[in-house]
Protein backbone atom coordinates (compact mmCIF):
# COMPACT_ATOMS: atom_id res chain seq x y z
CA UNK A 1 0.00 0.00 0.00
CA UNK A 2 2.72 2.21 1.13
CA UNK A 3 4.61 1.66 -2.52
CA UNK A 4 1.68 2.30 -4.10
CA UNK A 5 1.14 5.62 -2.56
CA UNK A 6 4.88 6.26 -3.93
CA UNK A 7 4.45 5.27 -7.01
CA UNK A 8 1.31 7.31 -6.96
CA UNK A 9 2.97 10.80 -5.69
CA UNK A 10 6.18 9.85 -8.21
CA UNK A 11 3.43 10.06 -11.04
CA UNK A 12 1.56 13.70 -9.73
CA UNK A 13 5.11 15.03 -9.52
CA UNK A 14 6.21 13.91 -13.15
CA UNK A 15 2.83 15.02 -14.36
CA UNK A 16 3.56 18.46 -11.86
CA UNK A 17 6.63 19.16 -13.96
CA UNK A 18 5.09 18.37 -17.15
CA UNK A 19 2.00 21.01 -17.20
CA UNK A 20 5.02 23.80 -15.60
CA UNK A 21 7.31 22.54 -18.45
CA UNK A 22 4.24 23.00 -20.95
CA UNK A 23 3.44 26.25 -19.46
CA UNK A 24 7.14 27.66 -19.28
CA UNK A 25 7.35 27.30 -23.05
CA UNK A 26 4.35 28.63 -24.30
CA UNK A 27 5.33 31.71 -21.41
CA UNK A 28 7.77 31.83 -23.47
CA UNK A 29 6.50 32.12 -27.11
CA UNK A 30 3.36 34.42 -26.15
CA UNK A 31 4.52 36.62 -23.96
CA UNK A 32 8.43 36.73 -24.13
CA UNK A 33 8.48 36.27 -27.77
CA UNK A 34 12.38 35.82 -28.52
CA UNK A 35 13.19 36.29 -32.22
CA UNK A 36 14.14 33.13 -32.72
CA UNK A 37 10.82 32.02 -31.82
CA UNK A 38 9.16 34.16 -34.90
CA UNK A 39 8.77 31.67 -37.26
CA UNK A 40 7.27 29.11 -35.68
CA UNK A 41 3.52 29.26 -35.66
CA UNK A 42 2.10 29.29 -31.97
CA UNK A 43 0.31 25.98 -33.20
CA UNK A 44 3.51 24.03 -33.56
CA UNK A 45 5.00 25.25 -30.74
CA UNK A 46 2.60 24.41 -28.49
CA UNK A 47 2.57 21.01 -30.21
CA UNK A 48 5.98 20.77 -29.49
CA UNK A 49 5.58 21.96 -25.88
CA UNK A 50 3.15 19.17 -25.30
CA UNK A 51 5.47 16.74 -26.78
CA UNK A 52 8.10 17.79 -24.49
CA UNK A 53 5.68 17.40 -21.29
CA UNK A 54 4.45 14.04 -22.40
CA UNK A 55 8.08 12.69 -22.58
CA UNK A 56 9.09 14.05 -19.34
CA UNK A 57 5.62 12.34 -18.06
CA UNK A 58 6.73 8.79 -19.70
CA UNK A 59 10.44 9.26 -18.23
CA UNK A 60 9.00 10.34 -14.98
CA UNK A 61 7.06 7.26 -13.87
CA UNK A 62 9.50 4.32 -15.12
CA UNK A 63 12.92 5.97 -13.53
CA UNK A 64 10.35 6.11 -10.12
CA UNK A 65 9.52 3.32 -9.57
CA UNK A 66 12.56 1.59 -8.79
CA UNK A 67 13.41 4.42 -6.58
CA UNK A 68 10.03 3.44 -4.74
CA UNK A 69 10.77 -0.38 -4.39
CA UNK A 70 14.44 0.49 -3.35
CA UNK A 71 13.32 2.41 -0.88
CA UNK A 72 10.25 0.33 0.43
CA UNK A 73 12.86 -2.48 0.16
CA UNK A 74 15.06 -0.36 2.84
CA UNK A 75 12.33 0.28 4.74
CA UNK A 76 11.87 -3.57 4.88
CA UNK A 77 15.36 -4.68 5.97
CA UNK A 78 15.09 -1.77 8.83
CA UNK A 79 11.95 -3.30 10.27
CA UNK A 80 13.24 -6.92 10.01
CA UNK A 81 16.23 -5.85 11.73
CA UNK A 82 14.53 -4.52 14.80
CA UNK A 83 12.64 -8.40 14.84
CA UNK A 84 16.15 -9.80 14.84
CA UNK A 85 16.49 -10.77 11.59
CA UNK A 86 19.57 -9.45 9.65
CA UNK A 87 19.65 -9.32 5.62
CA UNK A 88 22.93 -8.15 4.54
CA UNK A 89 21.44 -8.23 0.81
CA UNK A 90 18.19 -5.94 -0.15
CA UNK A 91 17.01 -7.94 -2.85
CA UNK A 92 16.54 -10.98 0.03
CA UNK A 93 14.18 -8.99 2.18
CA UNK A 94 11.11 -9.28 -1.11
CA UNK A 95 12.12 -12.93 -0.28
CA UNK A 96 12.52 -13.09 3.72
CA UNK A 97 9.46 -10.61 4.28
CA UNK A 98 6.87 -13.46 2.76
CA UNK A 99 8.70 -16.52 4.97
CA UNK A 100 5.95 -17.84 7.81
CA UNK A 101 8.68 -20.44 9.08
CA UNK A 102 12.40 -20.47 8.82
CA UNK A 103 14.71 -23.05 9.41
CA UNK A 104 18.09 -22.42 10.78
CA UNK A 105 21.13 -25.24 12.22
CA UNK A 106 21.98 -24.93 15.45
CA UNK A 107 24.25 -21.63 14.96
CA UNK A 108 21.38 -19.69 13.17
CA UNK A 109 22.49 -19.37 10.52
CA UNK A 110 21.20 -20.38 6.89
CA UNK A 111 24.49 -22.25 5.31
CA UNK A 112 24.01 -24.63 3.03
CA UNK A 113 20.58 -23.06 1.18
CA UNK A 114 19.47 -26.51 1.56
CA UNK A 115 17.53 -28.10 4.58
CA UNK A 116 15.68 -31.44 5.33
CA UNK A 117 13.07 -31.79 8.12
CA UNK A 118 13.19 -34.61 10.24
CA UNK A 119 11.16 -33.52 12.67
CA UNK A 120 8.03 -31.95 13.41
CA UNK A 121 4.43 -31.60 14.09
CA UNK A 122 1.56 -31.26 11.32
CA UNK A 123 -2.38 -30.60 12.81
CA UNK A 124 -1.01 -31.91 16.24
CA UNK A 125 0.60 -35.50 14.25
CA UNK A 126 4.39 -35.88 15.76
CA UNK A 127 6.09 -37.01 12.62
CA UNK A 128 9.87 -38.41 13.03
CA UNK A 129 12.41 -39.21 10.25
CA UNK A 130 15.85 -39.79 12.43
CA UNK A 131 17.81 -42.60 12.66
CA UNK A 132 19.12 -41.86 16.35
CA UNK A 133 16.04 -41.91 18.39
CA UNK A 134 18.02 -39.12 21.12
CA UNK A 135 17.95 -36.69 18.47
């Protein structure tokens, strides 16, 4: 929700700078009216004025939104910090944010990427896959 609001205020500022880049230039032609400027009818200029506004609109919103997942993603790794769980990379925190169970050995830590369960409980059913029955 909160990225979306982002996204949503990176798009009213791109569109914000649009209409005052639209409005600077045809400022410009009507009222400042430089001489190079005379030959083009107001028409074209303001054709080329919207032009301009509509590719700062389509720049805008694309270059933004990274910024807003980079940022939410940053936002992410802070709050899983202060729950004790430390991402050193960002990308991982998309990842670790949507985990409802993780398994660790003994030291905590993840090291192998690859983990077997050998014991556990499923809708209150012990279930037991070791060989040494004191594990």
């Amino acid at each position: 929700e909160k990225l979306d609001d982002m996204a949503a205020m990176i798009g009213y500022v791109g569109m914000a700078a649009a209409l005052a880049t639209f409005v600077a230039m045809m400022f410009i032609k009507l009222v400042v009216r430089p001489p190079y400027l005379e030959d083009v009818t107001v028409f074209n200029y303001a054709l080329d004025a919207f032009i301009i506004g509509v590719t700062i609109v389509v720049v805008a919103v694309p270059e933004g939104l990274p910024l807003a997942v980079t940022i939410s993603l940053a936002y992410s790794t802070k709050k899983m910090l202060s729950d004790q769980n430390l991402i050193r990379h960002l990308a991982a925190c998309e990842t670790m944010g949507n985990a409802t169970n993780i398994c660790s050995d003994k030291t905590g830590t993840l090291t192998e990427n690859r983990m077997t369960v050998v014991r556990g409980v499923f809708a209150n059913k012990k279930f037991d896959d070791t060989a040494d029955p004191t594990v």
